[in-house]
PDB file of N, CA and C in Angstrom:
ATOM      1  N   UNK A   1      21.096 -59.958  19.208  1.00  0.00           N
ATOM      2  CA  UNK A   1      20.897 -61.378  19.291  1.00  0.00           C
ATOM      3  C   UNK A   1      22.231 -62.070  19.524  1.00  0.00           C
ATOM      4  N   UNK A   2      21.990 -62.893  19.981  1.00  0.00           N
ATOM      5  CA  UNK A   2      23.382 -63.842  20.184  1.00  0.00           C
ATOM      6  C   UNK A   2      23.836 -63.955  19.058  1.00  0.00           C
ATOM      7  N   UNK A   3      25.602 -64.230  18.913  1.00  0.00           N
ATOM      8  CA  UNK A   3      26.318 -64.601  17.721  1.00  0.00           C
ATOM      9  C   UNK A   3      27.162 -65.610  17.917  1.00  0.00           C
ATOM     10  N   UNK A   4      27.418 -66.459  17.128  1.00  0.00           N
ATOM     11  CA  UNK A   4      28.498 -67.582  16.811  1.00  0.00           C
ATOM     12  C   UNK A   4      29.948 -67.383  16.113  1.00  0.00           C
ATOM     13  N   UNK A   5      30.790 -67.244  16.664  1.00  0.00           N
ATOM     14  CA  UNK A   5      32.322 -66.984  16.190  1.00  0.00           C
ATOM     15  C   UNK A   5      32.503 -67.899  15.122  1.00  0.00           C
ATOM     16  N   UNK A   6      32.689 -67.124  13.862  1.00  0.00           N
ATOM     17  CA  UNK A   6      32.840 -68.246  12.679  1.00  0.00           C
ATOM     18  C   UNK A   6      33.625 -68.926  12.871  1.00  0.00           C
ATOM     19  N   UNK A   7      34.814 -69.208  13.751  1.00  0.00           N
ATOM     20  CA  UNK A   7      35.842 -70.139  13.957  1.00  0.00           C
ATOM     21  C   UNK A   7      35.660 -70.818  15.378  1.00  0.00           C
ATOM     22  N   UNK A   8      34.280 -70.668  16.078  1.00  0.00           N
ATOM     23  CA  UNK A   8      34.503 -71.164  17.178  1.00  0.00           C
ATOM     24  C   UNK A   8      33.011 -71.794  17.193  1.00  0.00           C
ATOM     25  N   UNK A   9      32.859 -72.948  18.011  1.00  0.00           N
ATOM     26  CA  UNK A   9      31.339 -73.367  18.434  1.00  0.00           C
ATOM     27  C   UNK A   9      30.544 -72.796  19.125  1.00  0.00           C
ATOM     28  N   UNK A  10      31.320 -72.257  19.864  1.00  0.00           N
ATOM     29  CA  UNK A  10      30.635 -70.822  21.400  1.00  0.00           C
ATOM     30  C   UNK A  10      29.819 -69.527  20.744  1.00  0.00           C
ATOM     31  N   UNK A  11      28.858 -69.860  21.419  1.00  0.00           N
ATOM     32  CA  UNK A  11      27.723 -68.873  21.309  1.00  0.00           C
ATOM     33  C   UNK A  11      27.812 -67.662  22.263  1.00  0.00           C
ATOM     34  N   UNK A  12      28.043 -66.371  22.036  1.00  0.00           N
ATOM     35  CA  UNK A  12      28.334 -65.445  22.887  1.00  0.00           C
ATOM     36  C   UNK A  12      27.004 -64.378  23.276  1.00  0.00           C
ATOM     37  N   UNK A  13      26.809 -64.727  24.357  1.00  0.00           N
ATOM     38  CA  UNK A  13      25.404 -64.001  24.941  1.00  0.00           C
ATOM     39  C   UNK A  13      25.724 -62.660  25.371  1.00  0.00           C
ATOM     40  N   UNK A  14      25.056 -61.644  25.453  1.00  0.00           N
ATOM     41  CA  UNK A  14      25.266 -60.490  25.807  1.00  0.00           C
ATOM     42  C   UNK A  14      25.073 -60.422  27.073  1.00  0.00           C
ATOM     43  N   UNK A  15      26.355 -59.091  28.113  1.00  0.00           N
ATOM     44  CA  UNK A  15      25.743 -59.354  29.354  1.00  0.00           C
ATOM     45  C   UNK A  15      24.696 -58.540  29.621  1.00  0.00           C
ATOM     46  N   UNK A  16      23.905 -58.837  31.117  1.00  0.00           N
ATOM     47  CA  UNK A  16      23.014 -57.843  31.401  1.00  0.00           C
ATOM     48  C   UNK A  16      23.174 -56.743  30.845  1.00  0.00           C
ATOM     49  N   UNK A  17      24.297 -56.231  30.864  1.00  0.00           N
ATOM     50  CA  UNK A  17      24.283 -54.620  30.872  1.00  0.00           C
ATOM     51  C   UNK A  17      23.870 -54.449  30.009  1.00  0.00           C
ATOM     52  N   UNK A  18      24.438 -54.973  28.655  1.00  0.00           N
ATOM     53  CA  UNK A  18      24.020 -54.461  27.366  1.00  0.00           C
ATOM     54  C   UNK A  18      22.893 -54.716  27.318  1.00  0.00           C
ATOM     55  N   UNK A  19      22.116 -55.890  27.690  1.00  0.00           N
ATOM     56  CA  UNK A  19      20.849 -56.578  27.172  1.00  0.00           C
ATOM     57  C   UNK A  19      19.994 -55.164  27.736  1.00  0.00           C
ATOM     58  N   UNK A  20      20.114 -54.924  28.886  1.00  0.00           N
ATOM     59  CA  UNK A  20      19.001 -53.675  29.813  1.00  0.00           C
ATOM     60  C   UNK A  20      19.137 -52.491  29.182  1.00  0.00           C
ATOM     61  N   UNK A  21      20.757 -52.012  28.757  1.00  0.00           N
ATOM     62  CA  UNK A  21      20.694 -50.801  27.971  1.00  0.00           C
ATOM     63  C   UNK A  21      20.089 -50.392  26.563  1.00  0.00           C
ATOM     64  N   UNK A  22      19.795 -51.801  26.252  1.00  0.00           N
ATOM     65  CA  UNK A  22      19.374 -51.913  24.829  1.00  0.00           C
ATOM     66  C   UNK A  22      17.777 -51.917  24.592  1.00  0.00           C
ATOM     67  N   UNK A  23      17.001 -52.529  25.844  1.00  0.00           N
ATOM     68  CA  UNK A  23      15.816 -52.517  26.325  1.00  0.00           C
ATOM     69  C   UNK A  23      15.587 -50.767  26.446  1.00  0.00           C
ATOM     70  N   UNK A  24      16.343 -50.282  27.683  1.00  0.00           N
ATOM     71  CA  UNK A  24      15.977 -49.041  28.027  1.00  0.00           C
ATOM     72  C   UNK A  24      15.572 -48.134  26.656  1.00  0.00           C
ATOM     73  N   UNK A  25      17.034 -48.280  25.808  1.00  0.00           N
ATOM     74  CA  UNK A  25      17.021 -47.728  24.696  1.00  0.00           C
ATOM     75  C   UNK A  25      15.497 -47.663  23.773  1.00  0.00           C
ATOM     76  N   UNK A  26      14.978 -48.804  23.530  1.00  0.00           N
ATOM     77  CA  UNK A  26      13.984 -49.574  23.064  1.00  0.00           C
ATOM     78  C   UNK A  26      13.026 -48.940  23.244  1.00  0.00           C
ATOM     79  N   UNK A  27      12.455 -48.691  24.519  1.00  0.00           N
ATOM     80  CA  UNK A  27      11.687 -48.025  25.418  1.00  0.00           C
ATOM     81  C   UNK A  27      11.660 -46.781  25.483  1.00  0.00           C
ATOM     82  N   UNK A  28      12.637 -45.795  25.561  1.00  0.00           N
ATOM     83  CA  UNK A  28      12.465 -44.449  25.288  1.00  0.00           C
ATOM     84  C   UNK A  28      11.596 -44.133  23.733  1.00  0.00           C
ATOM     85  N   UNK A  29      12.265 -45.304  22.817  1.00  0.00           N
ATOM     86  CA  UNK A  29      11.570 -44.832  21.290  1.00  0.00           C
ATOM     87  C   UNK A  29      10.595 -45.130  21.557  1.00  0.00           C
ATOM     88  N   UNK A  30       9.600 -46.116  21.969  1.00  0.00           N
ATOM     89  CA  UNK A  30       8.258 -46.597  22.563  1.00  0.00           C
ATOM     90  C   UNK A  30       7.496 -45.676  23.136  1.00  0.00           C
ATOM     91  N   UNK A  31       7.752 -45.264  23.965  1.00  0.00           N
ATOM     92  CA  UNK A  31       7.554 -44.321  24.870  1.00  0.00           C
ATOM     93  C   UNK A  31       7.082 -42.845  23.767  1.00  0.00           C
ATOM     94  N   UNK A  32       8.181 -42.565  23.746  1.00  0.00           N
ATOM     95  CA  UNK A  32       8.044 -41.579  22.730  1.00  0.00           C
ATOM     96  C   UNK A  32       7.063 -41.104  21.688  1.00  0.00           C
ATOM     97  N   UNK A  33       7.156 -42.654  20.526  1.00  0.00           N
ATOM     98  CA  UNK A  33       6.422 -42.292  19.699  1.00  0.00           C
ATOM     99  C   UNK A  33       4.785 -43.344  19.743  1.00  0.00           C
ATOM    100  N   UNK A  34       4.533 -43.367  21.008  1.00  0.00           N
ATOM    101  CA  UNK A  34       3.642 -43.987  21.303  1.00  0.00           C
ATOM    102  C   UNK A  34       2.862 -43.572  22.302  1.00  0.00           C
ATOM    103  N   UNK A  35       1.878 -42.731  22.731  1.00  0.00           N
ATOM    104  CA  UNK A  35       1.313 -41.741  23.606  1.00  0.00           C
ATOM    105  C   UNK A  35       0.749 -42.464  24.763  1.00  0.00           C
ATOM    106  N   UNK A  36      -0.218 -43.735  23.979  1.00  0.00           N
ATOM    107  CA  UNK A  36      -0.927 -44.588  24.992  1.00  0.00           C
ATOM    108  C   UNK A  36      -0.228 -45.071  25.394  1.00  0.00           C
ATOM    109  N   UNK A  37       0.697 -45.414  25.475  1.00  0.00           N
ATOM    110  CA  UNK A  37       2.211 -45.844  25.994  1.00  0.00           C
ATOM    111  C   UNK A  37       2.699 -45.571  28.046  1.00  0.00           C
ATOM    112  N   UNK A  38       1.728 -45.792  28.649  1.00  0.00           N
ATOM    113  CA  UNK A  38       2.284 -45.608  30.249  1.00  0.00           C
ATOM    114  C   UNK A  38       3.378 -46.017  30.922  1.00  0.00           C
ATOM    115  N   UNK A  39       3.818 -46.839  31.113  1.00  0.00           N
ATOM    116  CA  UNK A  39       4.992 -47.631  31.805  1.00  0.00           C
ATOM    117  C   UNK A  39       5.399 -48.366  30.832  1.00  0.00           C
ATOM    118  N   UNK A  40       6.547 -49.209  30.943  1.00  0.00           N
ATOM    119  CA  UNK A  40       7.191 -50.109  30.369  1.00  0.00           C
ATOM    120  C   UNK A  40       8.595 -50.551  31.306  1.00  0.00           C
ATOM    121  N   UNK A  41       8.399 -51.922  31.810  1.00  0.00           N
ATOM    122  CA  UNK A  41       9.342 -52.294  32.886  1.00  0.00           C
ATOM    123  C   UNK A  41       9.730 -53.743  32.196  1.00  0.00           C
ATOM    124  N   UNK A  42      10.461 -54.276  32.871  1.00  0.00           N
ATOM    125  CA  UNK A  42      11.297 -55.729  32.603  1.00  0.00           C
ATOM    126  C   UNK A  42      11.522 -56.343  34.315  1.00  0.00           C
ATOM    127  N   UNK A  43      11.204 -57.919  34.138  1.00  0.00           N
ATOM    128  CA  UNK A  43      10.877 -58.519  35.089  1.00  0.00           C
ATOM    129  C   UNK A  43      11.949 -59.933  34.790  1.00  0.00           C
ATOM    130  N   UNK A  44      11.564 -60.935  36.014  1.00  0.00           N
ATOM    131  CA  UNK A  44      12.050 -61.944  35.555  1.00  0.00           C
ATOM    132  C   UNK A  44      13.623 -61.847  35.958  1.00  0.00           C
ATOM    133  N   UNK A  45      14.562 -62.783  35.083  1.00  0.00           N
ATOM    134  CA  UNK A  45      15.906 -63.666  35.043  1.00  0.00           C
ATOM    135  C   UNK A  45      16.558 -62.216  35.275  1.00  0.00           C
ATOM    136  N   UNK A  46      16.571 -61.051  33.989  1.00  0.00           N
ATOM    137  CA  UNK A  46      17.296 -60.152  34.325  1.00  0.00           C
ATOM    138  C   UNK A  46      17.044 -58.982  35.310  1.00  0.00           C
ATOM    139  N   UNK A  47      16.318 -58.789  35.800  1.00  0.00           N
ATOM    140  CA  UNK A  47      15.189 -58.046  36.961  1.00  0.00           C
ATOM    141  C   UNK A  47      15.752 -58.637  38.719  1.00  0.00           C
ATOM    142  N   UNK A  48      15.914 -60.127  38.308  1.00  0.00           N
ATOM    143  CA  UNK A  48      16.543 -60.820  39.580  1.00  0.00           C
ATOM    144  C   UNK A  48      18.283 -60.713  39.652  1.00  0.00           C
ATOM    145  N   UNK A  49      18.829 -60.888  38.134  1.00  0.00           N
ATOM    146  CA  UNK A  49      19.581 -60.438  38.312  1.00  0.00           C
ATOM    147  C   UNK A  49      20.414 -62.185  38.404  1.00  0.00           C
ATOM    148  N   UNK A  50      20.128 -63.213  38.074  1.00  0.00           N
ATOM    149  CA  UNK A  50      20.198 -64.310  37.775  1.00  0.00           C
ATOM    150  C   UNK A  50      19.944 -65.455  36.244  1.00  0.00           C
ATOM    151  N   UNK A  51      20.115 -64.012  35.558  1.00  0.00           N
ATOM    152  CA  UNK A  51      20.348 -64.694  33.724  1.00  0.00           C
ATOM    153  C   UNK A  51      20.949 -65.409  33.482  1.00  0.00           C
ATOM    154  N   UNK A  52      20.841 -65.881  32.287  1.00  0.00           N
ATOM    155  CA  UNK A  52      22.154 -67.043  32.209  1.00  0.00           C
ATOM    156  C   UNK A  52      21.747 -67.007  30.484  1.00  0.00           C
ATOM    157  N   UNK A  53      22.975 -67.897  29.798  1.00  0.00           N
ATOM    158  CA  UNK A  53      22.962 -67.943  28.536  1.00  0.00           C
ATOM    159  C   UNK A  53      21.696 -68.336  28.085  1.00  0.00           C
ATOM    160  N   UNK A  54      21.297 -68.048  27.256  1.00  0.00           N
ATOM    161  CA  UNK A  54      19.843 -68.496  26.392  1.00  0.00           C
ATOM    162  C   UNK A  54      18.657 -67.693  27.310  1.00  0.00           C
ATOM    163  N   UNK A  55      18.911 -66.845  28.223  1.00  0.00           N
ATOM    164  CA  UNK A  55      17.683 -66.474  29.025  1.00  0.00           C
ATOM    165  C   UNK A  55      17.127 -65.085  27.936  1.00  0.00           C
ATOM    166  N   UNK A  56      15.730 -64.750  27.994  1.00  0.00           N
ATOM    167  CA  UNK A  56      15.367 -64.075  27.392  1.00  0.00           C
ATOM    168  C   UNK A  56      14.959 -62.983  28.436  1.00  0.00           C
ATOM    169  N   UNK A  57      14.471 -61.863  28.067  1.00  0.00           N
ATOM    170  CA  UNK A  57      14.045 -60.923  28.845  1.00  0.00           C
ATOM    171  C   UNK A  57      13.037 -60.388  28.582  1.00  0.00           C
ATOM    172  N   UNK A  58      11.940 -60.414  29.807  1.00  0.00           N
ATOM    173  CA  UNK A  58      10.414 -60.660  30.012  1.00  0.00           C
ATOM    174  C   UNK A  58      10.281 -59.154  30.169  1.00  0.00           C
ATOM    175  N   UNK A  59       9.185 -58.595  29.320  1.00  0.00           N
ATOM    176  CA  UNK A  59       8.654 -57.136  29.080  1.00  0.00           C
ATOM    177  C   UNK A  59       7.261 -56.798  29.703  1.00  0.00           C
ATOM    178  N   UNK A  60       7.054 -56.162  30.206  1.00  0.00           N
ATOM    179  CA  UNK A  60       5.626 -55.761  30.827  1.00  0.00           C
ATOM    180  C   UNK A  60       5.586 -54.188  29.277  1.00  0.00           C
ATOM    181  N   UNK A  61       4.488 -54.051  29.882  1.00  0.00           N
ATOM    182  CA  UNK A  61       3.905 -52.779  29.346  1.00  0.00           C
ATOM    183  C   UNK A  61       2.806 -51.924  29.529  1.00  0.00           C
ATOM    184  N   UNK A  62       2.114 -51.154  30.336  1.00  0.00           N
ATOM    185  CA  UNK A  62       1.386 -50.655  30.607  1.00  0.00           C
ATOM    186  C   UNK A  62       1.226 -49.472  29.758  1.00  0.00           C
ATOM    187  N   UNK A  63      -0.597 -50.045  29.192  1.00  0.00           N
ATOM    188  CA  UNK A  63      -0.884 -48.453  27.978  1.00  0.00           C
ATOM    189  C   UNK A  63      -2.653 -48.299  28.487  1.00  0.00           C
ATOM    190  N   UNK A  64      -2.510 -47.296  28.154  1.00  0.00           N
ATOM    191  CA  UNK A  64      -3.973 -46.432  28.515  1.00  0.00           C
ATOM    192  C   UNK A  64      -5.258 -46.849  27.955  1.00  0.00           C
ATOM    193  N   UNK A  65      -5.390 -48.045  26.930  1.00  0.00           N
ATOM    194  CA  UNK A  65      -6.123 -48.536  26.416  1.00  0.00           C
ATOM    195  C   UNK A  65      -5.920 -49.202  25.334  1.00  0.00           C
ATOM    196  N   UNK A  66      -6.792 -50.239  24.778  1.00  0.00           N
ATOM    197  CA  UNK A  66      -6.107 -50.943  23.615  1.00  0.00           C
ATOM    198  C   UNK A  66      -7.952 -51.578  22.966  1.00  0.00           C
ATOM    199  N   UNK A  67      -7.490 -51.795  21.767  1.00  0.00           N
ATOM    200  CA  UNK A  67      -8.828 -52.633  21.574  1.00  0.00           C
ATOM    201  C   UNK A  67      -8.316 -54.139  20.978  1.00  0.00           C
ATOM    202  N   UNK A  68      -7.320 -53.999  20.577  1.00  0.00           N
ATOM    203  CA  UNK A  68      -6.967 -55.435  20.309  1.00  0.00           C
ATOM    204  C   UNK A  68      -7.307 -56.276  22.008  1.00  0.00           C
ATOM    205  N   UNK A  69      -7.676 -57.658  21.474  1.00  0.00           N
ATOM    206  CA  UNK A  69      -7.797 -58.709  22.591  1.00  0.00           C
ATOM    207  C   UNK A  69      -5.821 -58.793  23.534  1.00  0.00           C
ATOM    208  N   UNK A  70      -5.938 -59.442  24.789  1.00  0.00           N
ATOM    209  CA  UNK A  70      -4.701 -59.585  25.519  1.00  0.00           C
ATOM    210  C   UNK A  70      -3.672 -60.324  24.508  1.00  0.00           C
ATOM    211  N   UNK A  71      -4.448 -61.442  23.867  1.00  0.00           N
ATOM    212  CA  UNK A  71      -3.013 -62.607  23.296  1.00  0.00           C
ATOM    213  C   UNK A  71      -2.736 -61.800  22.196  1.00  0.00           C
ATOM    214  N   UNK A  72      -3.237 -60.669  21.453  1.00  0.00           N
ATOM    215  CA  UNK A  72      -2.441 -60.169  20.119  1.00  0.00           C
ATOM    216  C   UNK A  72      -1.795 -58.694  20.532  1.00  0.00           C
ATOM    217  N   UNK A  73      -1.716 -58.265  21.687  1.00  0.00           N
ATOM    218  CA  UNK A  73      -1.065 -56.892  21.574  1.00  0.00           C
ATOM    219  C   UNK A  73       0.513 -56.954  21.425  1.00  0.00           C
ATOM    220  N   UNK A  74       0.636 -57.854  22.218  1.00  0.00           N
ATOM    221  CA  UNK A  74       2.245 -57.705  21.815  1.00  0.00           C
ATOM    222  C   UNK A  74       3.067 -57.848  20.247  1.00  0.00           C
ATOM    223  N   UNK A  75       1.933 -57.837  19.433  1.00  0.00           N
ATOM    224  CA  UNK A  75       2.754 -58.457  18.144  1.00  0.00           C
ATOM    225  C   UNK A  75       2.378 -56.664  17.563  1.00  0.00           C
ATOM    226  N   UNK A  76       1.999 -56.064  18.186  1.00  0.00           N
ATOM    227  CA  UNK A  76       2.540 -54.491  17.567  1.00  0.00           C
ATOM    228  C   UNK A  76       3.637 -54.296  17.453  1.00  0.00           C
ATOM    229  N   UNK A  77       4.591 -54.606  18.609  1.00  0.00           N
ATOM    230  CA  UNK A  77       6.074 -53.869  19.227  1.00  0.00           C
ATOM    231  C   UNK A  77       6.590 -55.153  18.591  1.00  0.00           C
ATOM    232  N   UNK A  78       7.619 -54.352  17.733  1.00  0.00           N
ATOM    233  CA  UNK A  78       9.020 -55.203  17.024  1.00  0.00           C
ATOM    234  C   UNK A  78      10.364 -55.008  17.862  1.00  0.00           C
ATOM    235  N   UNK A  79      10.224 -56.769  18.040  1.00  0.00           N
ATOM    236  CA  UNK A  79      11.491 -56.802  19.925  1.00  0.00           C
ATOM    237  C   UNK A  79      12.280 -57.667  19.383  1.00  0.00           C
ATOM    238  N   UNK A  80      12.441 -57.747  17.688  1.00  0.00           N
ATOM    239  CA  UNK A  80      13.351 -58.351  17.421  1.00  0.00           C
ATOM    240  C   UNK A  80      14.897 -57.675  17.359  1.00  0.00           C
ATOM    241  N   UNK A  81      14.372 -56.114  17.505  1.00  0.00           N
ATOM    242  CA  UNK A  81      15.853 -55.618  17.367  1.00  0.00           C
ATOM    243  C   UNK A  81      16.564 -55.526  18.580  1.00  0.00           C
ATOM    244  N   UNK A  82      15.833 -55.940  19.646  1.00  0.00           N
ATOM    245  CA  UNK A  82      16.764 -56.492  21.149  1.00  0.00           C
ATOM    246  C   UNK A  82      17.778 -57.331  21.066  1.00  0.00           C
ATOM    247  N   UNK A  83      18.651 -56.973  22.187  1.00  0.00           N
ATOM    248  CA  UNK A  83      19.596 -58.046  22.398  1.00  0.00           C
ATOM    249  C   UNK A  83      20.033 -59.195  22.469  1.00  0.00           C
ATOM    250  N   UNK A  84      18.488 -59.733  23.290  1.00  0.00           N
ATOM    251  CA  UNK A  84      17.934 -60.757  23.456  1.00  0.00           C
ATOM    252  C   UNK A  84      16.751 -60.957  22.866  1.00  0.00           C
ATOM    253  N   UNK A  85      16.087 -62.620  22.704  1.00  0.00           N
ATOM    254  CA  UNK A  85      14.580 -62.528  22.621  1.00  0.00           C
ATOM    255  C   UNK A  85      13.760 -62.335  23.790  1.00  0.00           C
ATOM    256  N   UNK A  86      12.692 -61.742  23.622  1.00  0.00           N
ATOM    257  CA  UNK A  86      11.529 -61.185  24.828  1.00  0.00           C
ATOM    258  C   UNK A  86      10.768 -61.917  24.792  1.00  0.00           C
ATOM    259  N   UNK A  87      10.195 -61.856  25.765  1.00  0.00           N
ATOM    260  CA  UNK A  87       8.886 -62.206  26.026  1.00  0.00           C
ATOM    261  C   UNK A  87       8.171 -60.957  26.714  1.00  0.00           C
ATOM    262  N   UNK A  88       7.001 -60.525  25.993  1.00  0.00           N
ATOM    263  CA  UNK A  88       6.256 -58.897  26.078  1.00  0.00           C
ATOM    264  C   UNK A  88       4.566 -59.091  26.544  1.00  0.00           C
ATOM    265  N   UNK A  89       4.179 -58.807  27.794  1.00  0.00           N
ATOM    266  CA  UNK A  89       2.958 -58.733  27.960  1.00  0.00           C
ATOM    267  C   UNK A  89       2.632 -57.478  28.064  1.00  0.00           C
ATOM    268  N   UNK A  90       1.290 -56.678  27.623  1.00  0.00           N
ATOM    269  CA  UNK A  90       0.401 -55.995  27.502  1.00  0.00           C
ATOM    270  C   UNK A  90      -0.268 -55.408  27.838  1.00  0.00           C
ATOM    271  N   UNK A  91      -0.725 -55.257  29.239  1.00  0.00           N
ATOM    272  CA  UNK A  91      -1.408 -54.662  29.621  1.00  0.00           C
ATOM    273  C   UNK A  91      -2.316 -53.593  29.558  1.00  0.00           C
ATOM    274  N   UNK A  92      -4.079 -53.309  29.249  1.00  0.00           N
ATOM    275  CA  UNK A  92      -4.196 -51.497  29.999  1.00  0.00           C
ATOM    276  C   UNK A  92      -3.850 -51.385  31.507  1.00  0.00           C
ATOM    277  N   UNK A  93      -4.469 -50.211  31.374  1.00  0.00           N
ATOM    278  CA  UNK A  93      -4.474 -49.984  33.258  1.00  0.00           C
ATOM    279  C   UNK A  93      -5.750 -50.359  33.686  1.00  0.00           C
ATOM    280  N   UNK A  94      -6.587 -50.293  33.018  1.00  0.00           N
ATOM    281  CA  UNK A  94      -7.626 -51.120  33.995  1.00  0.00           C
ATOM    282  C   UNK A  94      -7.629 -52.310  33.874  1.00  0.00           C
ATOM    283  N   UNK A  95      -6.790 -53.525  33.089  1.00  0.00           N
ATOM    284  CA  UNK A  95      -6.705 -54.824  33.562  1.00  0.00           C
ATOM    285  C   UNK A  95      -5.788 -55.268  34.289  1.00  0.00           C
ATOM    286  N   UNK A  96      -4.585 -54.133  34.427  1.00  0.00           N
ATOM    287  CA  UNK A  96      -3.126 -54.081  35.337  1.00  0.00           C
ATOM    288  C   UNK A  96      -4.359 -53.695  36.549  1.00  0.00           C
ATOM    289  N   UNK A  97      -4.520 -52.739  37.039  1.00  0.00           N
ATOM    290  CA  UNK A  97      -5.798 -52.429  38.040  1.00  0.00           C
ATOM    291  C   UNK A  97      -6.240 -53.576  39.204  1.00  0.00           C
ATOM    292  N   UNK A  98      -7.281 -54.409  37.948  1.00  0.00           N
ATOM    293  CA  UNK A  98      -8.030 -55.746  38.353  1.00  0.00           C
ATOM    294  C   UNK A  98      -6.801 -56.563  38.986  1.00  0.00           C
ATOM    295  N   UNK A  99      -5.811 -56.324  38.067  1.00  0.00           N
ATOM    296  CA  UNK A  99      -5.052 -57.906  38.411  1.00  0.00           C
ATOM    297  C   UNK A  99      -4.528 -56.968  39.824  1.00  0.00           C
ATOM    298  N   UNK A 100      -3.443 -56.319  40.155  1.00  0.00           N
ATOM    299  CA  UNK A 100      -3.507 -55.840  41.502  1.00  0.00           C
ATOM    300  C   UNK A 100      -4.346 -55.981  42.417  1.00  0.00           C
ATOM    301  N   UNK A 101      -5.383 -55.389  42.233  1.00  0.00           N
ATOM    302  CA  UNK A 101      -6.503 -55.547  43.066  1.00  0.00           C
ATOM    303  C   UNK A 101      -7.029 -57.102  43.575  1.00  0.00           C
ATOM    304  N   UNK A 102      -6.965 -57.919  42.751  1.00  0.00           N
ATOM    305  CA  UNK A 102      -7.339 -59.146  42.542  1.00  0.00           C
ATOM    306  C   UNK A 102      -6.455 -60.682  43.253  1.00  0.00           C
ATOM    307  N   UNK A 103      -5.253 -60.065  42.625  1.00  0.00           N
ATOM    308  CA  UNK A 103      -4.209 -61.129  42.719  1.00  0.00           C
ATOM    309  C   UNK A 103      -2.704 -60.709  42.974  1.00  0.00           C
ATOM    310  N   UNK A 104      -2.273 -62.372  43.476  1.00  0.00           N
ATOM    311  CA  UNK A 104      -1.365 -62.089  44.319  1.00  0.00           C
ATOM    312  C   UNK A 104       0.066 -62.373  42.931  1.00  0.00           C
ATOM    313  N   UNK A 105      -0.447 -62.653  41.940  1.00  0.00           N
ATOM    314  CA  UNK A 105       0.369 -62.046  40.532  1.00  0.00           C
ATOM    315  C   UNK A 105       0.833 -61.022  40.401  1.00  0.00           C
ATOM    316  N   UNK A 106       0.091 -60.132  40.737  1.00  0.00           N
ATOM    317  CA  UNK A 106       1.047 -58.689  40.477  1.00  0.00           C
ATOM    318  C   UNK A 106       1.274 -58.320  41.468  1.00  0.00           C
ATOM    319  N   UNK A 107       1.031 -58.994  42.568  1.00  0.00           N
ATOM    320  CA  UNK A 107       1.967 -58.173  44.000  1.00  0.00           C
ATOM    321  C   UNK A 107       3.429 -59.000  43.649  1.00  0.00           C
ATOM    322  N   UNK A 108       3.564 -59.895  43.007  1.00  0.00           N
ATOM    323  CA  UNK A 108       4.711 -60.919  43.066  1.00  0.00           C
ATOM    324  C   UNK A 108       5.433 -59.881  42.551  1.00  0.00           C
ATOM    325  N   UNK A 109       4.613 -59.668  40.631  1.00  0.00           N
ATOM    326  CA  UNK A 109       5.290 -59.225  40.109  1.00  0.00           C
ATOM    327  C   UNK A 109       5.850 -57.698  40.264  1.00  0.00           C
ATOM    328  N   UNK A 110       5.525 -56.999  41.154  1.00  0.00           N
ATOM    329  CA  UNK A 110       5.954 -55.741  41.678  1.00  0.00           C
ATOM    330  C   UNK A 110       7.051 -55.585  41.893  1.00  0.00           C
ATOM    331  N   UNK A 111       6.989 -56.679  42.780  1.00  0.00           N
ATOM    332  CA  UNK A 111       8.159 -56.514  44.166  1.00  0.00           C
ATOM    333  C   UNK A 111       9.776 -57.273  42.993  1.00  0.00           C
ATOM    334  N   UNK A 112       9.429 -57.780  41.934  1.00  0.00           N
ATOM    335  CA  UNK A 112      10.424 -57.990  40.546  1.00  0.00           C
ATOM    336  C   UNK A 112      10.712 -56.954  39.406  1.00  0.00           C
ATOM    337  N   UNK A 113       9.473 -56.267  39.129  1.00  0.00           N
ATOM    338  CA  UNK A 113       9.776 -55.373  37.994  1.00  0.00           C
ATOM    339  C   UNK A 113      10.822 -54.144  38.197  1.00  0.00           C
ATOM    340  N   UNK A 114      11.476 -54.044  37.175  1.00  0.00           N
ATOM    341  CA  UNK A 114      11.973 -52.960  36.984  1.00  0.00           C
ATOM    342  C   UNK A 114      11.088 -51.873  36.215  1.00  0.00           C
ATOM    343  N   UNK A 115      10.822 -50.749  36.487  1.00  0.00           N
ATOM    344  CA  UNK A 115      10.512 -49.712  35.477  1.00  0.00           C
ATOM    345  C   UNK A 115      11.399 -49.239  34.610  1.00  0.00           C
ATOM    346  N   UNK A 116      11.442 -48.940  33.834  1.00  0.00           N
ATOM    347  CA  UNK A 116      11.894 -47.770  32.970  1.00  0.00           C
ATOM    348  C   UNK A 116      11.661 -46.071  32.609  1.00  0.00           C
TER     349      UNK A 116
END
């Protein structure tokens, strides 16, 4: 997370690098100890490659099934120990699927994501 120099007003943001290595990092343990677990990419500010202080970094996730509803899956994965704050969507593959198939949302978001 960002920190404040006890002697200074300046808020010091992490750069990409760290923020992505820390994600990647993140993601291997995910990955790992999480089976339904398919993909996991990052999109958005740091994906473009145009972050800036206070920007957060936007999480996809693709898993093999879920029964929780779309608006509560992300509150499984604890993304507070990131660099930054996230923002984490959810996906299965058959609603990643639809939306491909469907819309011009995930062609956008394609041609942005990073995998991991």
């Amino acid at each position: 997370m960002p920190v404040r120099s006890l002697s200074s007003s300046v808020i010091k943001w992490p750069d990409a690098q760290t923020v992505i290595k820390d994600l990647e990092n993140w993601a291997r343990r995910i990955k790992k100890s999480n089976k339904n677990v398919l993909r996991i990419g990052y999109f958005g500010s740091y994906a473009k490659g145009n972050w800036g202080v206070g920007s957060d970094i936007d999480v996809i996730i693709i898993v093999n099934q879920s029964d929780r509803p779309f608006i509560r899956r992300a509150s499984k994965w604890d993304t507070t120990i990131l660099a930054v704050p996230a923002d984490l969507l959810v996906y299965t593959s058959a609603e990643w699927q639809k939306l491909c198939d469907e819309g011009k949302i995930c062609r956008n978001l394609i041609k942005d994501v990073k995998w991991i």
